[in-house]
PDB file of N, CA and C in Angstrom:
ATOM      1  N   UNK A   1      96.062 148.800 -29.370  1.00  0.00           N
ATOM      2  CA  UNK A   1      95.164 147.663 -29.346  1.00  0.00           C
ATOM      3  C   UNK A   1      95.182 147.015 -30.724  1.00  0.00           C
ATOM      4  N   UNK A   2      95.017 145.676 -30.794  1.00  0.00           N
ATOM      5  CA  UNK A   2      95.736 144.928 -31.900  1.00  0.00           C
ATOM      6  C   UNK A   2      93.792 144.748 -32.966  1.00  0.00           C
ATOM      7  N   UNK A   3      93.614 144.763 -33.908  1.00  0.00           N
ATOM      8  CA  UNK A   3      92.589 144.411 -34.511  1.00  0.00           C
ATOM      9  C   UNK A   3      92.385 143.366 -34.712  1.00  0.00           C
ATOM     10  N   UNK A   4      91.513 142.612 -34.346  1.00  0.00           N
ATOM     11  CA  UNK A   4      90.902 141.055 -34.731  1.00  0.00           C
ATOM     12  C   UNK A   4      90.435 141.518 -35.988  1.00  0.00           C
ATOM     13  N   UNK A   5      90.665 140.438 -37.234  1.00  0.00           N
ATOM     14  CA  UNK A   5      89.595 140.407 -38.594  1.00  0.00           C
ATOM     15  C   UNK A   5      88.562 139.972 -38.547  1.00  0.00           C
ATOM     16  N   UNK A   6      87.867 140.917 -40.000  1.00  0.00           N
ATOM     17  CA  UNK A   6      86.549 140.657 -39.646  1.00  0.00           C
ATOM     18  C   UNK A   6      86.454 139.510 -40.495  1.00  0.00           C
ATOM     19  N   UNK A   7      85.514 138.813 -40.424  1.00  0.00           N
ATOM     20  CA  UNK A   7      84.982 137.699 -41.316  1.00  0.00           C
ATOM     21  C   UNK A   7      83.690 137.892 -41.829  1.00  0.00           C
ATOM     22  N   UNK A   8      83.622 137.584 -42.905  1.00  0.00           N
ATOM     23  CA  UNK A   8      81.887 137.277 -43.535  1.00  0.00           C
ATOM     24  C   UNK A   8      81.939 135.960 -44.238  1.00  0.00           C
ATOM     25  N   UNK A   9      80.533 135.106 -43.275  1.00  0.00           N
ATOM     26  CA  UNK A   9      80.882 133.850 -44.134  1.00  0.00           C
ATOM     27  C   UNK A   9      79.109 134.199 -45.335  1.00  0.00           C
ATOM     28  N   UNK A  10      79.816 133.418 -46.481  1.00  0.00           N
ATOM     29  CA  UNK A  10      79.272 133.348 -47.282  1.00  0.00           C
ATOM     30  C   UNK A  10      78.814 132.069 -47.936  1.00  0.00           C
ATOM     31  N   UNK A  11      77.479 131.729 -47.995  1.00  0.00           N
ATOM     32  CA  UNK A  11      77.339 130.532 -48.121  1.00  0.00           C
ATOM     33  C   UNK A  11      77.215 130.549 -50.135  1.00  0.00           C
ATOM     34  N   UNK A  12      78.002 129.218 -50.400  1.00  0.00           N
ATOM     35  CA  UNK A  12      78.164 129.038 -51.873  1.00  0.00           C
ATOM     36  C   UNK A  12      77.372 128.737 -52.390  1.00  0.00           C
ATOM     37  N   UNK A  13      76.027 129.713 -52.973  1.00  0.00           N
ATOM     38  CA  UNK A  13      75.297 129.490 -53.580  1.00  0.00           C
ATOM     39  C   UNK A  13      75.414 130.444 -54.969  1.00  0.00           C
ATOM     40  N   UNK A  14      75.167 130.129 -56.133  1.00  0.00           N
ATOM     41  CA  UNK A  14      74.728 131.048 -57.147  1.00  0.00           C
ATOM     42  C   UNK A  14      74.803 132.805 -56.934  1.00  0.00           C
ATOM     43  N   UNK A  15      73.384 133.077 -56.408  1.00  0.00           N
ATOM     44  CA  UNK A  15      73.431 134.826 -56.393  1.00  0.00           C
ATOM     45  C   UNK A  15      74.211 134.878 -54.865  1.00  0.00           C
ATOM     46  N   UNK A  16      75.007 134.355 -54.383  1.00  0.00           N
ATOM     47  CA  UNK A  16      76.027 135.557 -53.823  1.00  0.00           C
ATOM     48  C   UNK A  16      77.544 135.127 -54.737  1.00  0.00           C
ATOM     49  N   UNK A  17      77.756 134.494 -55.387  1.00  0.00           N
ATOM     50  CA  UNK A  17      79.029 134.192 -55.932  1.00  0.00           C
ATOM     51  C   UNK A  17      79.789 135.784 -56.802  1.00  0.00           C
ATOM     52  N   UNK A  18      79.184 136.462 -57.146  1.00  0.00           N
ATOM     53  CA  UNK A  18      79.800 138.058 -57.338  1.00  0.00           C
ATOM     54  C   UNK A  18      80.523 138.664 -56.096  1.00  0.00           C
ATOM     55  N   UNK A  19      79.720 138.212 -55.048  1.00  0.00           N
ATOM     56  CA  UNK A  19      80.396 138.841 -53.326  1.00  0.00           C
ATOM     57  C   UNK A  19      81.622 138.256 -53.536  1.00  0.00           C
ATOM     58  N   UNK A  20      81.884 137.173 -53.260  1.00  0.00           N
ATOM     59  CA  UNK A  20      83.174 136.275 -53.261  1.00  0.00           C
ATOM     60  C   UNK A  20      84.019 136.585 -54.204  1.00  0.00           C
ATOM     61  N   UNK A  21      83.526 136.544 -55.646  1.00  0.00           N
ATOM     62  CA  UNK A  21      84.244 137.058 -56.929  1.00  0.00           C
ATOM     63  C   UNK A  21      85.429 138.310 -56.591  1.00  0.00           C
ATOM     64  N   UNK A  22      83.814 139.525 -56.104  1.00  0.00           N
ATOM     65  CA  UNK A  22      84.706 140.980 -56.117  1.00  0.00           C
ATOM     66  C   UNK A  22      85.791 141.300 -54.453  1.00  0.00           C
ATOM     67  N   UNK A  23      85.730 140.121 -53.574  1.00  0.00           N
ATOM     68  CA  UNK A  23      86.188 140.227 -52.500  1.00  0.00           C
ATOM     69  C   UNK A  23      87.991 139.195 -52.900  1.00  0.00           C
ATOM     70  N   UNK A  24      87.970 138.361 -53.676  1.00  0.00           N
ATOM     71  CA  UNK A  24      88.700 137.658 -54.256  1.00  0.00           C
ATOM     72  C   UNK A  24      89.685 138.903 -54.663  1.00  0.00           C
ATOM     73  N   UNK A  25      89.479 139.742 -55.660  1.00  0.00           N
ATOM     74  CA  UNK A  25      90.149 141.438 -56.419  1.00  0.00           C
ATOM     75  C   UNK A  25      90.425 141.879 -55.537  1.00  0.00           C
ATOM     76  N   UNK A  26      90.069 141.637 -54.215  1.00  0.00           N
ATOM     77  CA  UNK A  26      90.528 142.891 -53.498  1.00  0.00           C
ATOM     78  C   UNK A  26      91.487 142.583 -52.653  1.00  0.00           C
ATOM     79  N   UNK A  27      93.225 143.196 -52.342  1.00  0.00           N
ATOM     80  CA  UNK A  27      94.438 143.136 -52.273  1.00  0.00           C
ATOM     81  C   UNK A  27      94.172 142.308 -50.440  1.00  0.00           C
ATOM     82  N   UNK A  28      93.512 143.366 -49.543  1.00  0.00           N
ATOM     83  CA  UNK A  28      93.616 143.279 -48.181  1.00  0.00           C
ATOM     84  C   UNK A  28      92.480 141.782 -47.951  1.00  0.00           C
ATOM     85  N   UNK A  29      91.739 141.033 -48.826  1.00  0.00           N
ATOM     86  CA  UNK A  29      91.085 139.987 -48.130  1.00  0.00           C
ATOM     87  C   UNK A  29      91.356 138.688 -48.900  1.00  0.00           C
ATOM     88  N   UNK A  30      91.140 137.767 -47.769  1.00  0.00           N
ATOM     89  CA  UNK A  30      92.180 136.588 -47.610  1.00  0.00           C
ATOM     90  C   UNK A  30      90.698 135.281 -48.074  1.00  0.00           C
ATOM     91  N   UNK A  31      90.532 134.835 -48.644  1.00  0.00           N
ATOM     92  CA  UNK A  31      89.210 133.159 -48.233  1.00  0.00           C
ATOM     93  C   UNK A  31      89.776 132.574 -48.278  1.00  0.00           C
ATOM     94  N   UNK A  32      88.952 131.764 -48.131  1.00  0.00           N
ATOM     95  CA  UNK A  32      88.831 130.068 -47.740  1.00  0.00           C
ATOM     96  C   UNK A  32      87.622 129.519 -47.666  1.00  0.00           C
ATOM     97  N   UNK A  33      87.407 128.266 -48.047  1.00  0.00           N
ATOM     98  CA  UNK A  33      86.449 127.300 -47.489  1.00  0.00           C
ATOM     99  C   UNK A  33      85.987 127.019 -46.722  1.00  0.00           C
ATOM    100  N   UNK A  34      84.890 126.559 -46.082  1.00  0.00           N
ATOM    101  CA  UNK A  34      84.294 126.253 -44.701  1.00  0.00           C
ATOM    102  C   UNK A  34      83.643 125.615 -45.421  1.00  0.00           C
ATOM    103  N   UNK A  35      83.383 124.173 -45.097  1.00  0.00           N
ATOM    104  CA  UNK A  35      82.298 123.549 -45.841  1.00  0.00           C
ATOM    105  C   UNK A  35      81.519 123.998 -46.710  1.00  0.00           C
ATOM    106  N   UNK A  36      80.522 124.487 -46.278  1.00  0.00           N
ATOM    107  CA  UNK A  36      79.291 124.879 -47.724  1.00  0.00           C
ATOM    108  C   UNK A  36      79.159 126.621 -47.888  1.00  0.00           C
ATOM    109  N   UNK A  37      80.795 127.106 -47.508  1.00  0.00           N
ATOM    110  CA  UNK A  37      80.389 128.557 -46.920  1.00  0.00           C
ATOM    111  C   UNK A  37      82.059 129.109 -47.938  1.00  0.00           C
ATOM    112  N   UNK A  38      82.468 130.289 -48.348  1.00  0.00           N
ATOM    113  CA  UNK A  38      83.437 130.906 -48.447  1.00  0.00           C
ATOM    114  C   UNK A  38      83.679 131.993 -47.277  1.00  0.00           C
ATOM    115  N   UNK A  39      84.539 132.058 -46.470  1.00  0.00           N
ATOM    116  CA  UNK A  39      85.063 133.056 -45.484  1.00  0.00           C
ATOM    117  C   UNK A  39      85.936 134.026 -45.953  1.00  0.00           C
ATOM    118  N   UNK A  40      85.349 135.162 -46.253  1.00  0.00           N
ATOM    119  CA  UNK A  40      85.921 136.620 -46.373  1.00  0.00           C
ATOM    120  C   UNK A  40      86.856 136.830 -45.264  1.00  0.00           C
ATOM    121  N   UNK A  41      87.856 137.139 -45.008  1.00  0.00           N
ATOM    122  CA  UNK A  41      88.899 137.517 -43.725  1.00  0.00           C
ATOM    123  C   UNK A  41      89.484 138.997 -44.408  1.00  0.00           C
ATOM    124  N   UNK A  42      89.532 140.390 -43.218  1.00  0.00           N
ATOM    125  CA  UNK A  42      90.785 141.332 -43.773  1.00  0.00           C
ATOM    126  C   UNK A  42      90.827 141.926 -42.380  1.00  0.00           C
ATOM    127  N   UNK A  43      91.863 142.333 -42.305  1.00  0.00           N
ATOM    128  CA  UNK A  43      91.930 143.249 -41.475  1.00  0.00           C
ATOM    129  C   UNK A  43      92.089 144.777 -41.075  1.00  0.00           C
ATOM    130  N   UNK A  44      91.345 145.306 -42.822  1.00  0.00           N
ATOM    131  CA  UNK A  44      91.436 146.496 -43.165  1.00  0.00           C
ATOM    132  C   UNK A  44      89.419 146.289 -43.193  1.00  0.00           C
ATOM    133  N   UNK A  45      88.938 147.409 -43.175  1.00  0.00           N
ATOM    134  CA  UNK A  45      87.605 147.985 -43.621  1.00  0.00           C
ATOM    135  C   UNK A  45      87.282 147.101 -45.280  1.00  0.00           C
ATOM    136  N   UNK A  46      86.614 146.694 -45.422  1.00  0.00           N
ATOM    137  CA  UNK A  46      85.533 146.327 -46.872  1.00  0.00           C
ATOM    138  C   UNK A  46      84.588 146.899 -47.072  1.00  0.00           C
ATOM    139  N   UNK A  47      84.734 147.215 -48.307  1.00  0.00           N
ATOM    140  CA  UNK A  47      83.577 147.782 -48.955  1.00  0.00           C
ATOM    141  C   UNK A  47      83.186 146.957 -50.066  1.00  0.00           C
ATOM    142  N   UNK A  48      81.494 147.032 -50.557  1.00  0.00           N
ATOM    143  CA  UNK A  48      81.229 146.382 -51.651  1.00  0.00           C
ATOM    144  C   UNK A  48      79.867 146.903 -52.343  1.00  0.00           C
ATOM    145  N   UNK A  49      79.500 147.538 -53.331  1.00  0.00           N
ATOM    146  CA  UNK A  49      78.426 148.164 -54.068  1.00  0.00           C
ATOM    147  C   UNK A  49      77.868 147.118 -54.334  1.00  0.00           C
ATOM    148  N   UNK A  50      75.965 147.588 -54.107  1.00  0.00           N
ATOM    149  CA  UNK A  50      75.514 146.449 -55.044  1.00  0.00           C
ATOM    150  C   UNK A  50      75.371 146.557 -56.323  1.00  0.00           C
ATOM    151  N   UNK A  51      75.477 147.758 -57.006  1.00  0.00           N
ATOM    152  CA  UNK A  51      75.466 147.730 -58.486  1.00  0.00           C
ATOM    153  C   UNK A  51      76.314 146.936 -59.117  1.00  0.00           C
ATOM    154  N   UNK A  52      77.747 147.361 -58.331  1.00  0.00           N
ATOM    155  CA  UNK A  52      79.208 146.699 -59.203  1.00  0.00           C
ATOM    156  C   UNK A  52      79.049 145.074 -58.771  1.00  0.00           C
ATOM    157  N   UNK A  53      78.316 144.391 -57.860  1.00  0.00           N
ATOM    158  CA  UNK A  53      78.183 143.164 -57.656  1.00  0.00           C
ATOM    159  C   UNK A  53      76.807 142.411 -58.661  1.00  0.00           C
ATOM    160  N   UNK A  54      76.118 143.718 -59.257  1.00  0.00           N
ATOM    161  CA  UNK A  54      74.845 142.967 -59.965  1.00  0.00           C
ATOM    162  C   UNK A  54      73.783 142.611 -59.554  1.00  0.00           C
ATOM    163  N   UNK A  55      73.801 142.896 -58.131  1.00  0.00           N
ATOM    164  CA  UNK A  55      72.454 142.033 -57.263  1.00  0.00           C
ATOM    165  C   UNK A  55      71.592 143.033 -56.992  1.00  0.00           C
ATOM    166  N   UNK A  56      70.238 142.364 -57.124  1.00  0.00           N
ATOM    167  CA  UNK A  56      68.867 142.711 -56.938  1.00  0.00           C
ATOM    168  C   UNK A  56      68.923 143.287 -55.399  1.00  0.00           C
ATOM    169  N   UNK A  57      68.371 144.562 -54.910  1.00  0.00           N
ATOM    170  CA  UNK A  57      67.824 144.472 -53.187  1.00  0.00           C
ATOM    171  C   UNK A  57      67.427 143.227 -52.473  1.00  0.00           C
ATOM    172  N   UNK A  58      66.770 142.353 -52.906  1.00  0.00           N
ATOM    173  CA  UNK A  58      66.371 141.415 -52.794  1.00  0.00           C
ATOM    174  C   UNK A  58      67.591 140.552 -52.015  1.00  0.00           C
ATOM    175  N   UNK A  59      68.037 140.459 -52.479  1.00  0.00           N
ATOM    176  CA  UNK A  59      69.591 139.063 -52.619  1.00  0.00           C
ATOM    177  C   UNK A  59      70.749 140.236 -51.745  1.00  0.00           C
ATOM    178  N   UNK A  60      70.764 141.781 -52.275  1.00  0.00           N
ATOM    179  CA  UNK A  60      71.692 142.604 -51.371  1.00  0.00           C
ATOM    180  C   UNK A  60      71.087 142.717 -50.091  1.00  0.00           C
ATOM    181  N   UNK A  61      70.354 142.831 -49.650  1.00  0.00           N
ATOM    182  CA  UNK A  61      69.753 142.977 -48.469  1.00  0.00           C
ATOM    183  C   UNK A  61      69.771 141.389 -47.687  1.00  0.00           C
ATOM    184  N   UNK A  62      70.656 140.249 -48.163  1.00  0.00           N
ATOM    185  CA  UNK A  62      70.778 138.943 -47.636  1.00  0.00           C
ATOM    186  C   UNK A  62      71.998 138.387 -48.047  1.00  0.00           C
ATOM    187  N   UNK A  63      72.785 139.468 -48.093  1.00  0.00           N
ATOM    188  CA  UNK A  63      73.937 139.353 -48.051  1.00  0.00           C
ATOM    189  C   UNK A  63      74.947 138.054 -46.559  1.00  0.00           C
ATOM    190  N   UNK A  64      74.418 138.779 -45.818  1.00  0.00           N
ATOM    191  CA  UNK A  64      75.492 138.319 -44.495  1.00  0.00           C
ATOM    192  C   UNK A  64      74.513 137.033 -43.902  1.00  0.00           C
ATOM    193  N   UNK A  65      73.450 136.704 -44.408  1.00  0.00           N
ATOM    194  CA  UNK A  65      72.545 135.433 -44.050  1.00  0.00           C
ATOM    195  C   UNK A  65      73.612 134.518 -43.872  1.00  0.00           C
ATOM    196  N   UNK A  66      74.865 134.104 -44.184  1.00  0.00           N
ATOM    197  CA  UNK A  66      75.364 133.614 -43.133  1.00  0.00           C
ATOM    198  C   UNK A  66      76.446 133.601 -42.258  1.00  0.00           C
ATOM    199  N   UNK A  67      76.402 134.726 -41.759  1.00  0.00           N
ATOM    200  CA  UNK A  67      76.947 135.215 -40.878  1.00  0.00           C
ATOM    201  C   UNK A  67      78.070 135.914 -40.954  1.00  0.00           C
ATOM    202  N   UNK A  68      78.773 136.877 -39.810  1.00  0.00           N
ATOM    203  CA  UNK A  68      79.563 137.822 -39.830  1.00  0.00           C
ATOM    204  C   UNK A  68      80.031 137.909 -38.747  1.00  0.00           C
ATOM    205  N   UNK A  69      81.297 138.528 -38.481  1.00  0.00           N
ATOM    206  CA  UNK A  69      82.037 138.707 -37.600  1.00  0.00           C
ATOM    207  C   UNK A  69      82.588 139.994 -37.991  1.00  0.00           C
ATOM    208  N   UNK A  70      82.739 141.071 -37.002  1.00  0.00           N
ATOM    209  CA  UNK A  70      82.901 142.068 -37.496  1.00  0.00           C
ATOM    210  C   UNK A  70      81.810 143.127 -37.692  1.00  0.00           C
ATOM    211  N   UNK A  71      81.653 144.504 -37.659  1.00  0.00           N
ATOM    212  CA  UNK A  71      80.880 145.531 -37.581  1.00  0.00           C
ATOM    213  C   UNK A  71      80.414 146.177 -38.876  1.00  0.00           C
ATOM    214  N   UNK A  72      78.975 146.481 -39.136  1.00  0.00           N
ATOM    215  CA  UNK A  72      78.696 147.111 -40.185  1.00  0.00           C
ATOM    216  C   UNK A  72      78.750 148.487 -40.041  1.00  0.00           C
ATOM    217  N   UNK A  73      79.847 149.275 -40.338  1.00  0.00           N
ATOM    218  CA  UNK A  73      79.791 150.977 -40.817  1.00  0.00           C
ATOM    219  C   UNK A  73      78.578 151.554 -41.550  1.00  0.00           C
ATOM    220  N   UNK A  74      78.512 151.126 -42.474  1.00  0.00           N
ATOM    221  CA  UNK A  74      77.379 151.599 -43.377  1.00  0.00           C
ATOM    222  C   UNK A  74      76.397 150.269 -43.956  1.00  0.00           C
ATOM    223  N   UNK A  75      75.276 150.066 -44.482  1.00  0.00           N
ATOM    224  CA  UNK A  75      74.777 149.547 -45.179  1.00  0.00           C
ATOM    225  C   UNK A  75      73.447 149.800 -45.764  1.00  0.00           C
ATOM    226  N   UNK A  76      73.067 150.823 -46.786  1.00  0.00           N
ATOM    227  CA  UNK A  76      72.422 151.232 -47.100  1.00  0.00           C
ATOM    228  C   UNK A  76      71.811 150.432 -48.963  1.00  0.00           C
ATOM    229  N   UNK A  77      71.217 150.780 -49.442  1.00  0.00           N
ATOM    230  CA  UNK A  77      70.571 150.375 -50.584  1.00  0.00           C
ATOM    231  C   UNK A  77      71.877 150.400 -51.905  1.00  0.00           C
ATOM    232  N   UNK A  78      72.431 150.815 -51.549  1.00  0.00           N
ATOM    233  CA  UNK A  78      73.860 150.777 -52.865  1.00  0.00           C
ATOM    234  C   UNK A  78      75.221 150.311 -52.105  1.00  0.00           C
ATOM    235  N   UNK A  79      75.110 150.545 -50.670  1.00  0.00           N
ATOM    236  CA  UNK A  79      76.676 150.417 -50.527  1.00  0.00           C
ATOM    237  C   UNK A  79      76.939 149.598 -49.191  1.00  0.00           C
ATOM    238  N   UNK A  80      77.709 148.795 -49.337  1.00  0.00           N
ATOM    239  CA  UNK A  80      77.860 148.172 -47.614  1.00  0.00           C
ATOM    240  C   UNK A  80      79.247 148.442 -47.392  1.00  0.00           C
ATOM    241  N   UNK A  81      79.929 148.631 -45.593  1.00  0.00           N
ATOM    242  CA  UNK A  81      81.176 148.780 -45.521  1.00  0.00           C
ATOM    243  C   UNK A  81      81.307 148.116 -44.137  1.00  0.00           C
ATOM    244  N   UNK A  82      81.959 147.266 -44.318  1.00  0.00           N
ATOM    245  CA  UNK A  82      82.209 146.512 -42.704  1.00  0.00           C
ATOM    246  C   UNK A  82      84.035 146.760 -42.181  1.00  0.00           C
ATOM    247  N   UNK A  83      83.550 146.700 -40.938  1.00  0.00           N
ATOM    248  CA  UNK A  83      85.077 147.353 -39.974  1.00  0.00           C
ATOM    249  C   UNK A  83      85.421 145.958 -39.325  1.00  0.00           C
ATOM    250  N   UNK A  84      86.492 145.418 -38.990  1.00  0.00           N
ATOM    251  CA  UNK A  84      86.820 144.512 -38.071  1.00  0.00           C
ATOM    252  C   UNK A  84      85.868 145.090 -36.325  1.00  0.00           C
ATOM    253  N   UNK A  85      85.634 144.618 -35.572  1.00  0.00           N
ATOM    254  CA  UNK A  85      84.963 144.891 -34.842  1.00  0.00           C
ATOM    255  C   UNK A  85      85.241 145.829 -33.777  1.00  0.00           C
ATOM    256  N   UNK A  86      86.522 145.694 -33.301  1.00  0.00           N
ATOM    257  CA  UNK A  86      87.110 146.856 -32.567  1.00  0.00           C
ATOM    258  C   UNK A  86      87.852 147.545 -33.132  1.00  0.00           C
ATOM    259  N   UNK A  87      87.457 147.851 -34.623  1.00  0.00           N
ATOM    260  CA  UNK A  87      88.430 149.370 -35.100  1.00  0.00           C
ATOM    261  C   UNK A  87      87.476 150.424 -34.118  1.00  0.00           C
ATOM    262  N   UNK A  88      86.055 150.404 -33.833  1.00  0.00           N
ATOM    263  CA  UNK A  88      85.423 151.892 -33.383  1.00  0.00           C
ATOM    264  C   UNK A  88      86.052 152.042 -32.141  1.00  0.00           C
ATOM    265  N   UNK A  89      87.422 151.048 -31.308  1.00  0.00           N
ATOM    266  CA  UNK A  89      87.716 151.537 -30.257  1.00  0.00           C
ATOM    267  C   UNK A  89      89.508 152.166 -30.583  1.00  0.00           C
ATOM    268  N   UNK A  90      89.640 152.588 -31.467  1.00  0.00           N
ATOM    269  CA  UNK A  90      90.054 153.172 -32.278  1.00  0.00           C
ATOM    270  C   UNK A  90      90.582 154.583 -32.516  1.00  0.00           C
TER     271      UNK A  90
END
């Protein structure tokens, strides 16, 4: 079974611009533009700390406010990890 990517759109504001930054470094994900949004694309698993991104609970916990495609594995107070959506059939 073939994996669809996941997407996270990210809208371009100020405190999420570290998301985009540290997703930019990373080999397996692809952006782009969407109007007022950056689109995260991979088709491997992401991970992203909020320490190493700098953000308050506040702002980490509103991360995906705008929107996602794709499954959250984990997301707890330090660490988020999203799967393309049918890796759990897998």
């Amino acid at each position: 079974m073939s994996q669809s990517a996941l997407r996270i759109f990210v809208l371009n504001v100020p405190e999420f611009a570290s998301l985009t930054e540290a997703a930019r470094r990373l080999p397996a994900c692809r952006l782009s533009d969407v109007g007022d949004y950056t689109v995260i694309a991979s088709d491997e698993p992401v991970e992203f700390g909020r320490r190493a991104l700098g953000l308050k609970p506040a702002v980490w916990y509103g991360l995906f406010t705008g929107g996602l495609d794709g499954r959250i594995e984990r997301f707890d107070r330090d660490i988020v990890r999203i799967v393309p959506r049918d890796a759990a059939a897998q």
